[in-house]
N, C-alpha and C. Protein backbone atom coordinates (compact mmCIF):
# COMPACT_ATOMS: atom_id res chain seq x y z
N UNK A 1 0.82 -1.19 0.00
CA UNK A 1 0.00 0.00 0.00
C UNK A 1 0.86 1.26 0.00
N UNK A 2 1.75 1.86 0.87
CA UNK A 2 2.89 2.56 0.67
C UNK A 2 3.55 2.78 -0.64
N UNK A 3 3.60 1.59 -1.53
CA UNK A 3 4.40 1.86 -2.54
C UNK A 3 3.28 1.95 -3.64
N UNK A 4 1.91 2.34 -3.15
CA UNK A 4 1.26 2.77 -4.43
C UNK A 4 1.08 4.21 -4.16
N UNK A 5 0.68 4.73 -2.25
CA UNK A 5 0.74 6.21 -2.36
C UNK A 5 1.72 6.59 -2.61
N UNK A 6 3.40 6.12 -2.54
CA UNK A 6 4.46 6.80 -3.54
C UNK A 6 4.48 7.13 -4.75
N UNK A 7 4.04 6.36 -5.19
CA UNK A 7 3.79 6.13 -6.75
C UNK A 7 2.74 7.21 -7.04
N UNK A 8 1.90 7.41 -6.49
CA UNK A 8 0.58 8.17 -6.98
C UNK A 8 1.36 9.67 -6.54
N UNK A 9 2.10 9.95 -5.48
CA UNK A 9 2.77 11.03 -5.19
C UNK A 9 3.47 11.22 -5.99
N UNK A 10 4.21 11.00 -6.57
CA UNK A 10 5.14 11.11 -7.21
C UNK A 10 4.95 11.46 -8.74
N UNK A 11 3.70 10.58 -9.28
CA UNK A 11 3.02 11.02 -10.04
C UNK A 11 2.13 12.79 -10.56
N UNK A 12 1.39 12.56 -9.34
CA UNK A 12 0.80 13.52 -9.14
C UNK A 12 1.56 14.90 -8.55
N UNK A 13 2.40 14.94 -8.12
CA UNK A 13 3.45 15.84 -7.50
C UNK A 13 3.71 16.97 -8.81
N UNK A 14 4.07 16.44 -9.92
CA UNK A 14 4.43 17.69 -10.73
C UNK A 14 3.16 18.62 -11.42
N UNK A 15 1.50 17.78 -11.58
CA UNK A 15 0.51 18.77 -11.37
C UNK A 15 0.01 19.21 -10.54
N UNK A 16 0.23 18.99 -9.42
CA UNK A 16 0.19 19.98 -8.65
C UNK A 16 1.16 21.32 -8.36
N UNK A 17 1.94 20.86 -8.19
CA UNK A 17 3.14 22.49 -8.80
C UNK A 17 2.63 22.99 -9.98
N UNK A 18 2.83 22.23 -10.85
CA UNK A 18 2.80 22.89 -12.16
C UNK A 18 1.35 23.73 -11.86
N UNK A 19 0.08 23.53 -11.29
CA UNK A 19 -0.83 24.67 -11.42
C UNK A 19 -0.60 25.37 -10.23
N UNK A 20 0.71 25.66 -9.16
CA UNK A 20 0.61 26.62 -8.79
C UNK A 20 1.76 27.61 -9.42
N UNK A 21 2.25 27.28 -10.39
CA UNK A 21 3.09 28.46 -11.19
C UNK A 21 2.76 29.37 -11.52
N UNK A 22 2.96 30.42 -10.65
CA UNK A 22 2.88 32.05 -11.16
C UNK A 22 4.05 32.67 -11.85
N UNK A 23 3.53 33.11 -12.80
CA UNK A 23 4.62 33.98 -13.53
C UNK A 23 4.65 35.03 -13.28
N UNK A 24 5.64 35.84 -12.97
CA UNK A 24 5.78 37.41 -12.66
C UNK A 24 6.01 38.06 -14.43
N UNK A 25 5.63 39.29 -14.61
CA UNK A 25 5.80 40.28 -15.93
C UNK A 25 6.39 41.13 -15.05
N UNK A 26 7.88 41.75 -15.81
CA UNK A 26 8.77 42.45 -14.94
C UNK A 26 9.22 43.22 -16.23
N UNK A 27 9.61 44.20 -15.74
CA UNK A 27 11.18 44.45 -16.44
C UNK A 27 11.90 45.34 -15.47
N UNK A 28 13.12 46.13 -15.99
CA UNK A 28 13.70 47.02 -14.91
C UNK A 28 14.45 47.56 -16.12
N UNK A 29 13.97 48.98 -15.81
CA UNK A 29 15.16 50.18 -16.54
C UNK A 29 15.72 50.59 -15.49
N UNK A 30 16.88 51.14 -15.57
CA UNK A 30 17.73 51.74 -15.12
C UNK A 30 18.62 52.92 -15.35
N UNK A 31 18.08 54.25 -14.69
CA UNK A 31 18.22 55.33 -15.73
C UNK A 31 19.49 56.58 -14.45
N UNK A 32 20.44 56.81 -15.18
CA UNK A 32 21.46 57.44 -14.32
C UNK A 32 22.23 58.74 -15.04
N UNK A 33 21.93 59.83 -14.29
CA UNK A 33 22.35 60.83 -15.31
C UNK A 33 23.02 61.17 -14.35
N UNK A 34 23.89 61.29 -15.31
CA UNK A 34 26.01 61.47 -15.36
C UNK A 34 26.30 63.48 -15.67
N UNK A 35 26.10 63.75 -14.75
CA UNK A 35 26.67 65.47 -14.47
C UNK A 35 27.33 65.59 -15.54
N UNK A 36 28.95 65.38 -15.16
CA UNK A 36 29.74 65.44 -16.20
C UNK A 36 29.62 65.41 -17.51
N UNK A 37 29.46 64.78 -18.18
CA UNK A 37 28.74 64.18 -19.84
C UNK A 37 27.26 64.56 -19.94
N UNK A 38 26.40 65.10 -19.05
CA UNK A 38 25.41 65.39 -19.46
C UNK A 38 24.07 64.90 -20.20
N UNK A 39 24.54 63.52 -19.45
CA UNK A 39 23.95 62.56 -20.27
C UNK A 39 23.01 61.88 -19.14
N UNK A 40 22.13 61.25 -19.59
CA UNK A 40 21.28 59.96 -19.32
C UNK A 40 21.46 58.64 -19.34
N UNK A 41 21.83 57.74 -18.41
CA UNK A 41 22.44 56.19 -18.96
C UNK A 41 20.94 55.63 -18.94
N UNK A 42 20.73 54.89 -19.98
CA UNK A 42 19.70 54.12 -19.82
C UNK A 42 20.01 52.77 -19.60
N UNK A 43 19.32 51.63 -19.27
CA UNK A 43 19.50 50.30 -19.13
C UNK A 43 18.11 49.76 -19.26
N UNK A 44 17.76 48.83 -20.33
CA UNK A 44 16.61 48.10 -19.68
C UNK A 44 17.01 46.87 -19.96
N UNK A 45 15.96 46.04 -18.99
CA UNK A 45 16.25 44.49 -19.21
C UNK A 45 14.58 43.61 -18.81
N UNK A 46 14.52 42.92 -19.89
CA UNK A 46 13.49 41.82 -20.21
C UNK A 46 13.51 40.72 -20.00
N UNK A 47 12.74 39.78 -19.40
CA UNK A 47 12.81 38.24 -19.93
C UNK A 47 13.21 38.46 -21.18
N UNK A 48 13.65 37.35 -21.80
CA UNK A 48 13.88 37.39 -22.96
C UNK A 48 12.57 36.60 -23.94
N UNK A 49 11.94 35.52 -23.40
CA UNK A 49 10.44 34.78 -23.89
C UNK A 49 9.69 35.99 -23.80
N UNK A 50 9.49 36.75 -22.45
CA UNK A 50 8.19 37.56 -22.82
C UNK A 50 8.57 38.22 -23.48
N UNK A 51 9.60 39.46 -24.14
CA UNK A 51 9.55 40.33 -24.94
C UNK A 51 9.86 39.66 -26.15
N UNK A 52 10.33 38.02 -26.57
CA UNK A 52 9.96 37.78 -28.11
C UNK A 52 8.73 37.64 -28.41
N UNK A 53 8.17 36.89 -26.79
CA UNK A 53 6.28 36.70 -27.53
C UNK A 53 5.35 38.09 -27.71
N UNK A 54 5.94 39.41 -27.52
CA UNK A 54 5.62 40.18 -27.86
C UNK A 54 6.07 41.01 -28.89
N UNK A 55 7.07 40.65 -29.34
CA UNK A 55 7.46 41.06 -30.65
C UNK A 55 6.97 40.12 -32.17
N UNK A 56 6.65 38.99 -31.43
CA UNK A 56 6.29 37.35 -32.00
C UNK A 56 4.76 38.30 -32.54
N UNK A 57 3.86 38.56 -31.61
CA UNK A 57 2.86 38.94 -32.12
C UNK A 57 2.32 40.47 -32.69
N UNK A 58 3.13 41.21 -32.29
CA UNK A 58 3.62 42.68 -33.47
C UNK A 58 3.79 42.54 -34.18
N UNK A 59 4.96 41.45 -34.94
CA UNK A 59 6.04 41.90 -35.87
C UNK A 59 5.81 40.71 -36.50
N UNK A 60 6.61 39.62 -36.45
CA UNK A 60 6.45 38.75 -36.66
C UNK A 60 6.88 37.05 -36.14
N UNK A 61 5.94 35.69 -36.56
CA UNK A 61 5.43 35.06 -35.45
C UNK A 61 7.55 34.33 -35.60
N UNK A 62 8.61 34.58 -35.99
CA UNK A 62 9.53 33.75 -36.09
C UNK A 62 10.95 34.68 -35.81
N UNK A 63 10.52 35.65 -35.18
CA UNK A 63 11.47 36.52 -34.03
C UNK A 63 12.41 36.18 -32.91
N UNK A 64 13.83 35.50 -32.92
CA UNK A 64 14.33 35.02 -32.22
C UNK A 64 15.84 35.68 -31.89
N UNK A 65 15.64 35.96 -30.43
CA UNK A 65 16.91 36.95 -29.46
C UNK A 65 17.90 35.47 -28.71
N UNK A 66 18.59 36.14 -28.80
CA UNK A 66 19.91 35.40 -28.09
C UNK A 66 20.26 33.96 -28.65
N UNK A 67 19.70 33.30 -29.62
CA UNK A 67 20.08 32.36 -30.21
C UNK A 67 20.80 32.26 -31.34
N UNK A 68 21.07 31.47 -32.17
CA UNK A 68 21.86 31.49 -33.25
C UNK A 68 20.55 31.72 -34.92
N UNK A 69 19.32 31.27 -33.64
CA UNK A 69 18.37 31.96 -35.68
C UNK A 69 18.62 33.72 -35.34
N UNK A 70 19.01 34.29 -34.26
CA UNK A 70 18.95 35.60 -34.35
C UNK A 70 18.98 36.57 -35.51
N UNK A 71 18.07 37.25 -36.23
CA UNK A 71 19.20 38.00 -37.24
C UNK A 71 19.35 39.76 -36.78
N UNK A 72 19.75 39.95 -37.90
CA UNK A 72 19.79 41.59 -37.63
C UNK A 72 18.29 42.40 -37.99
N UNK A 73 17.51 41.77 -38.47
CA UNK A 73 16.03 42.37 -38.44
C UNK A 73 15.23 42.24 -37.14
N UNK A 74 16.00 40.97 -36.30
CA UNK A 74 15.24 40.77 -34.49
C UNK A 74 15.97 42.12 -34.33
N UNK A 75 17.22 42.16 -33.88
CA UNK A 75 17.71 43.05 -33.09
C UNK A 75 17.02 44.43 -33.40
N UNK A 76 16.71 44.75 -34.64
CA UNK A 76 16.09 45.95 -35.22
C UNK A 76 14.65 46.26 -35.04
N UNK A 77 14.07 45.05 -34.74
CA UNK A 77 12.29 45.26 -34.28
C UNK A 77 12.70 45.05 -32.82
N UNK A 78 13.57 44.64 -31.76
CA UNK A 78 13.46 44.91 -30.56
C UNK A 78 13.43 46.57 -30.74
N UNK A 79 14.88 47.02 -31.07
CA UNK A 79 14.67 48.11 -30.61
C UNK A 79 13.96 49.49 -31.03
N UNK A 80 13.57 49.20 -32.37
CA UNK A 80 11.93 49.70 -32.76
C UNK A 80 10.77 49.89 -31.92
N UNK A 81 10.76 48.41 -31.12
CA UNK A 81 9.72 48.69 -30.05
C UNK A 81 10.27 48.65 -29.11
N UNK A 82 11.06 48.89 -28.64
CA UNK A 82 11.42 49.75 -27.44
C UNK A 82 11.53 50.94 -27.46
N UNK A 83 11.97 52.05 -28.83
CA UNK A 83 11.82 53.29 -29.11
C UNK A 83 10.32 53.72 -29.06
N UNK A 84 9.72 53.13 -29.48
CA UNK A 84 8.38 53.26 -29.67
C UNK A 84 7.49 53.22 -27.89
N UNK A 85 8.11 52.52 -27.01
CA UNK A 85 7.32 52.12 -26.00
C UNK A 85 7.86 53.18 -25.03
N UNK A 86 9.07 53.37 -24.86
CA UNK A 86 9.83 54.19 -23.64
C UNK A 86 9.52 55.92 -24.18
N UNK A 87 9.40 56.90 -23.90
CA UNK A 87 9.23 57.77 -23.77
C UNK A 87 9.46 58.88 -22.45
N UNK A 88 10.96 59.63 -22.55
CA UNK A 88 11.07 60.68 -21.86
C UNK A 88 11.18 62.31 -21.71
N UNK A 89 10.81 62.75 -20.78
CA UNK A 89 10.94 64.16 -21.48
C UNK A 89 11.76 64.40 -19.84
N UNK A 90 12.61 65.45 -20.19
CA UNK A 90 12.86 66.57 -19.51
C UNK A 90 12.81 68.00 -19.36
N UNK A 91 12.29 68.08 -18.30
CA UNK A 91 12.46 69.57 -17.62
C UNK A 91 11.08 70.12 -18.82
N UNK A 92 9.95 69.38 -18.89
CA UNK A 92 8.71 69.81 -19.54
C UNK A 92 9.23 69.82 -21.10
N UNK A 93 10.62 69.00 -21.77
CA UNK A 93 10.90 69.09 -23.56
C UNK A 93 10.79 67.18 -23.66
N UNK A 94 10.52 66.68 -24.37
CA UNK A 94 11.02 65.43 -24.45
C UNK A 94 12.39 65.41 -25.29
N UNK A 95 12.70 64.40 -25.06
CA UNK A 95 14.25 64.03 -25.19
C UNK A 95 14.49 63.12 -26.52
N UNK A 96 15.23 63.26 -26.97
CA UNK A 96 15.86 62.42 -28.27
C UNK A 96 16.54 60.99 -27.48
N UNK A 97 16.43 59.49 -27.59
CA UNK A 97 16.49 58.35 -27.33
C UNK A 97 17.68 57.41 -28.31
N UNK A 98 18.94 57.45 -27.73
CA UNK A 98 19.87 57.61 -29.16
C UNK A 98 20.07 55.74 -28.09
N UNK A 99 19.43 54.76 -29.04
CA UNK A 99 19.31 53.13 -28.71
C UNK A 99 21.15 52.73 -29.34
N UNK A 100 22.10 52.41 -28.28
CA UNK A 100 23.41 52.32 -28.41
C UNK A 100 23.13 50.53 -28.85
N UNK A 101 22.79 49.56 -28.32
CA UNK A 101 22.84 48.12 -28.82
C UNK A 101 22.20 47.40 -27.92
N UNK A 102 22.23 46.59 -27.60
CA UNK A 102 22.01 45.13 -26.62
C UNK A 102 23.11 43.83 -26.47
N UNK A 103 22.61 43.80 -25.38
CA UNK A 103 23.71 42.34 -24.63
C UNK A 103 22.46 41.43 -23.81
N UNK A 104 23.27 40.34 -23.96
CA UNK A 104 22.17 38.65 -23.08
C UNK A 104 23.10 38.54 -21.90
N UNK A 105 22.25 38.56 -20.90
CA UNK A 105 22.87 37.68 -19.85
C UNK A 105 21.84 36.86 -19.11
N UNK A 106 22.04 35.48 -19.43
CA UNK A 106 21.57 34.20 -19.21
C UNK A 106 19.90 34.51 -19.83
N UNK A 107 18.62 34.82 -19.28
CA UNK A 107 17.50 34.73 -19.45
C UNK A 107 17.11 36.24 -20.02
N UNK A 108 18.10 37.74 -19.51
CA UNK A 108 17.54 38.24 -19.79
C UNK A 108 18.16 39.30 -21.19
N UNK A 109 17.39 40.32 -21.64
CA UNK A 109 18.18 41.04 -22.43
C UNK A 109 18.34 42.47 -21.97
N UNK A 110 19.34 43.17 -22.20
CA UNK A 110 19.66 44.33 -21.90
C UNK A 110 19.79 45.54 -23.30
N UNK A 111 19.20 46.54 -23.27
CA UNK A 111 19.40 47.75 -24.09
C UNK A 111 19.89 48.67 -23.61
N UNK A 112 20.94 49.29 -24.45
CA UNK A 112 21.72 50.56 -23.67
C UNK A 112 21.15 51.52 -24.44
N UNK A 113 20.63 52.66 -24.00
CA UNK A 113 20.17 54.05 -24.73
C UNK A 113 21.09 55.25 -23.92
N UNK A 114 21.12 55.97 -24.66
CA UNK A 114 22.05 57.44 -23.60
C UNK A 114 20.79 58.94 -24.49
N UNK A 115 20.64 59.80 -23.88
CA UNK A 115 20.07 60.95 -23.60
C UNK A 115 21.11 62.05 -23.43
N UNK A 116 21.74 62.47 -24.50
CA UNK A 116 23.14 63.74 -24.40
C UNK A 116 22.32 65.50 -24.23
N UNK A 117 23.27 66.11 -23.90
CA UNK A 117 22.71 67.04 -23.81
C UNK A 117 21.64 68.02 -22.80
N UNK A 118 21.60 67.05 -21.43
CA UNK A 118 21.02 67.31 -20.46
C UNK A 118 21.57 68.47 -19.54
N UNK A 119 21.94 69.73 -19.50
CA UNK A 119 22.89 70.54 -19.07
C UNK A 119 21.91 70.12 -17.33
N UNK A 120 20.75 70.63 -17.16
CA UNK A 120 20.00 70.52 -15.46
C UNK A 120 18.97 69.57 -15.89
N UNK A 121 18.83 69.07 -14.92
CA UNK A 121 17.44 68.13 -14.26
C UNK A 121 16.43 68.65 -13.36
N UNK A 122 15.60 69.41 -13.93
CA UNK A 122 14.82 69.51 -12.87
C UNK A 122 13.37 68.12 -12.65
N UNK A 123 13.49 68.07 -13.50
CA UNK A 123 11.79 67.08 -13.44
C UNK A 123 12.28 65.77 -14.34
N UNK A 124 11.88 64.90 -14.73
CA UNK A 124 11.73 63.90 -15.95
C UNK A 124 10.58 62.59 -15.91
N UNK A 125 9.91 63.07 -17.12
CA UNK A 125 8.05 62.43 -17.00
C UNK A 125 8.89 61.39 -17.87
N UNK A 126 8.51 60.28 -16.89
CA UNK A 126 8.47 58.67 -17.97
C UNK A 126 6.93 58.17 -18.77
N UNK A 127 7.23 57.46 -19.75
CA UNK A 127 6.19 56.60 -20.02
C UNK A 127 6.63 55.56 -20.45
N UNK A 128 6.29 54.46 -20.01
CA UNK A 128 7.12 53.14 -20.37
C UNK A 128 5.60 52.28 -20.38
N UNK A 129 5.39 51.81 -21.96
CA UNK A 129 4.33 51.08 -22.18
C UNK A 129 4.85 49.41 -22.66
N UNK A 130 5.84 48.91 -22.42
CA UNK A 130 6.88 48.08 -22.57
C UNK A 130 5.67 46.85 -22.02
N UNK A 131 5.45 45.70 -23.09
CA UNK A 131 4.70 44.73 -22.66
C UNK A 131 3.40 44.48 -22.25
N UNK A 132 2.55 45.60 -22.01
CA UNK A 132 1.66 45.90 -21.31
C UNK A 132 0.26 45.60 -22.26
N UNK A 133 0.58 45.38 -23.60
CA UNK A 133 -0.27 44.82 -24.38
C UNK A 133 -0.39 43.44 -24.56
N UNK A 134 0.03 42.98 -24.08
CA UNK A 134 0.20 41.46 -24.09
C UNK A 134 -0.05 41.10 -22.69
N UNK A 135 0.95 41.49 -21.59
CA UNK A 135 0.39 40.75 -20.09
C UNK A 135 -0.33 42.07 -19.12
N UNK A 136 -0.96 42.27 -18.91
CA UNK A 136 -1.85 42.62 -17.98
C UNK A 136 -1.23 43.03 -16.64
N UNK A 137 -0.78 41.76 -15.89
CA UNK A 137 0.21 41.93 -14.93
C UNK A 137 1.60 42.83 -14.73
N UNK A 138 1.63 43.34 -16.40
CA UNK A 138 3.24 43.83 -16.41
C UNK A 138 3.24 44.92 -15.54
N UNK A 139 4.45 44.84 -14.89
CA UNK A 139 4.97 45.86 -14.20
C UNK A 139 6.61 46.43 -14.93
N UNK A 140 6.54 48.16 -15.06
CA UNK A 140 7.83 48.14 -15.63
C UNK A 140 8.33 49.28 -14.63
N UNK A 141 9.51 48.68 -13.68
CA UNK A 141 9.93 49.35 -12.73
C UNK A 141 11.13 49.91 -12.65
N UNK A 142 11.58 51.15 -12.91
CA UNK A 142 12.54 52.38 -13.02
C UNK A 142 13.09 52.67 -12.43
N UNK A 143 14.14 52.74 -12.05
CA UNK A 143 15.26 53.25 -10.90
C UNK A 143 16.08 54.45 -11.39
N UNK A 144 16.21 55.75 -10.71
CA UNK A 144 17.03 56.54 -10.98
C UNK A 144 17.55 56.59 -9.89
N UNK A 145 18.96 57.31 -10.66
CA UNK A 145 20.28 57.46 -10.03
C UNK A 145 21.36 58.76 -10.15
N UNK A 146 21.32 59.69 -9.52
CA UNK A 146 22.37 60.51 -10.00
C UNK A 146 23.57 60.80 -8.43
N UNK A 147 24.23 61.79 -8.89
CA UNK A 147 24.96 61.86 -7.72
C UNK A 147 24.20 62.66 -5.99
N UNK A 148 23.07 63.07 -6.28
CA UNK A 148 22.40 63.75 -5.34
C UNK A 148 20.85 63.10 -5.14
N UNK A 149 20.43 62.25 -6.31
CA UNK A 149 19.02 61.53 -5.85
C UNK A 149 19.05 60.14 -6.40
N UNK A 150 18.41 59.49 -5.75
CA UNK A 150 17.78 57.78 -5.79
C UNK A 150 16.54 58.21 -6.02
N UNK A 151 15.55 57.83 -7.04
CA UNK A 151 14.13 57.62 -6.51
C UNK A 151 13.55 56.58 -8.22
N UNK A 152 12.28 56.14 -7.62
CA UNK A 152 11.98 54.88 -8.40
C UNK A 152 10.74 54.95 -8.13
N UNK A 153 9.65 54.35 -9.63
CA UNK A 153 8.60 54.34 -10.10
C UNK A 153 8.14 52.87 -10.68
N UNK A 154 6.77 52.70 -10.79
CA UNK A 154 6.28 50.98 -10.35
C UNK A 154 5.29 51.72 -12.20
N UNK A 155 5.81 51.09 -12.97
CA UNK A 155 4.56 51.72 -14.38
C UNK A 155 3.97 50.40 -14.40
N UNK A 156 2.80 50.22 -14.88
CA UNK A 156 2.02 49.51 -15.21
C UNK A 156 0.70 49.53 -16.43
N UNK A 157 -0.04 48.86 -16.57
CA UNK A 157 -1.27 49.25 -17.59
C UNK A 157 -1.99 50.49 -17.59
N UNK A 158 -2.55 50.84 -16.09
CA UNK A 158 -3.36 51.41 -15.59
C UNK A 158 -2.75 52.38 -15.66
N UNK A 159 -1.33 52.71 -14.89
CA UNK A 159 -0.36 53.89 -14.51
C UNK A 159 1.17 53.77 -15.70
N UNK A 160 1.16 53.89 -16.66
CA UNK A 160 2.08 54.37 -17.59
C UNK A 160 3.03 54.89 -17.70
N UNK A 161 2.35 56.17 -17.02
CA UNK A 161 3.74 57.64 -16.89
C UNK A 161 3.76 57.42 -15.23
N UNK A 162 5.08 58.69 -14.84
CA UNK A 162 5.48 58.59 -13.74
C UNK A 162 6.24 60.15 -14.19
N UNK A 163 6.17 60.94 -12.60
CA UNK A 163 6.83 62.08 -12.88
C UNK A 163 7.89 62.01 -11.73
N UNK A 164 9.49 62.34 -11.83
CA UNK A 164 10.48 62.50 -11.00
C UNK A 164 10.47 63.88 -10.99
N UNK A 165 10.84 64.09 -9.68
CA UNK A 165 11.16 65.63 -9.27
C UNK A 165 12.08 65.68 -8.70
N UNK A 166 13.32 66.71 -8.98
CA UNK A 166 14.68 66.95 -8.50
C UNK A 166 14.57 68.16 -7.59
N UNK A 167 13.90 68.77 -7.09
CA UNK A 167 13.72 70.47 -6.60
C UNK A 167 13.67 70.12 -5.01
């Protein structure tokens, strides 16, 4: 008797996990403006599945990052729609979004953008619509950084934009 409730455990053990798998929708930019250079560092980073299955169903269904079908038309509709999704302005002007490349590390992907030309900071309105057509749940969460402030914003479906204040 024992070695049939093992058996049935053991069995049954991986549907039961398997329906309590929650998936989190994440991403994280990372945005740091550099006094000196006058610039904006951008960083974002994705799963790498959720932002192909959303480029999969934009663009098209055979879109593949970090592998060897990669081509140079993926890399070019990522960052199409990432130009298209991120949106900043400063000090009440929006800003020109100059997309430097991308790098993989393990699951996720990273985009470097820089923002030149920032002489002061007083304010900077985000809008980051990154995924949010596809999962529901997405959360796209922002961290700034300079030499005098930390502060960070939670965007989502509902809430989009986000305003930083330096004053």
């Amino acid at each position: 008797m024992t070695f049939l409730k093992m058996t049935l455990f053991v069995l049954l053990f991986p549907c039961i996990m398997g329906s309590a798998e929650h998936k989190f929708y994440v991403s994280i930019t990372k945005i740091e403006y550099v006094a000196e250079s006058e610039s904006l560092q951008i960083i974002t980073q994705f799963f790498i599945d959720d932002i192909e299955e959303v480029l999969r169903k934009r663009y098209r269904s055979d879109v593949s990052l970090g592998t060897t079908k990669e081509t140079e038309e993926d890399r070019t509709l990522l960052k199409k729609y990432i130009l298209q999704k991120l949106k900043i302005s400063v000090n009440g002007r929006p800003v020109t979004l100059d997309y430097l490349g991308i790098e993989y590390d393990i699951d996720m992907v990273k985009s470097y953008i820089e923002v030149s030309g920032i002489e002061t900071l007083n304010t900077m309105e985000i809008e980051f619509k990154a995924l949010t057509e596809i999962f529901a749940e997405q959360q796209n969460i922002i961290h700034f950084k300079s030499s005098k402030n930390r502060k960070s914003l939670i965007l989502d479906v509902d809430n989009p934009n986000g305003v930083l204040n330096f004053n």
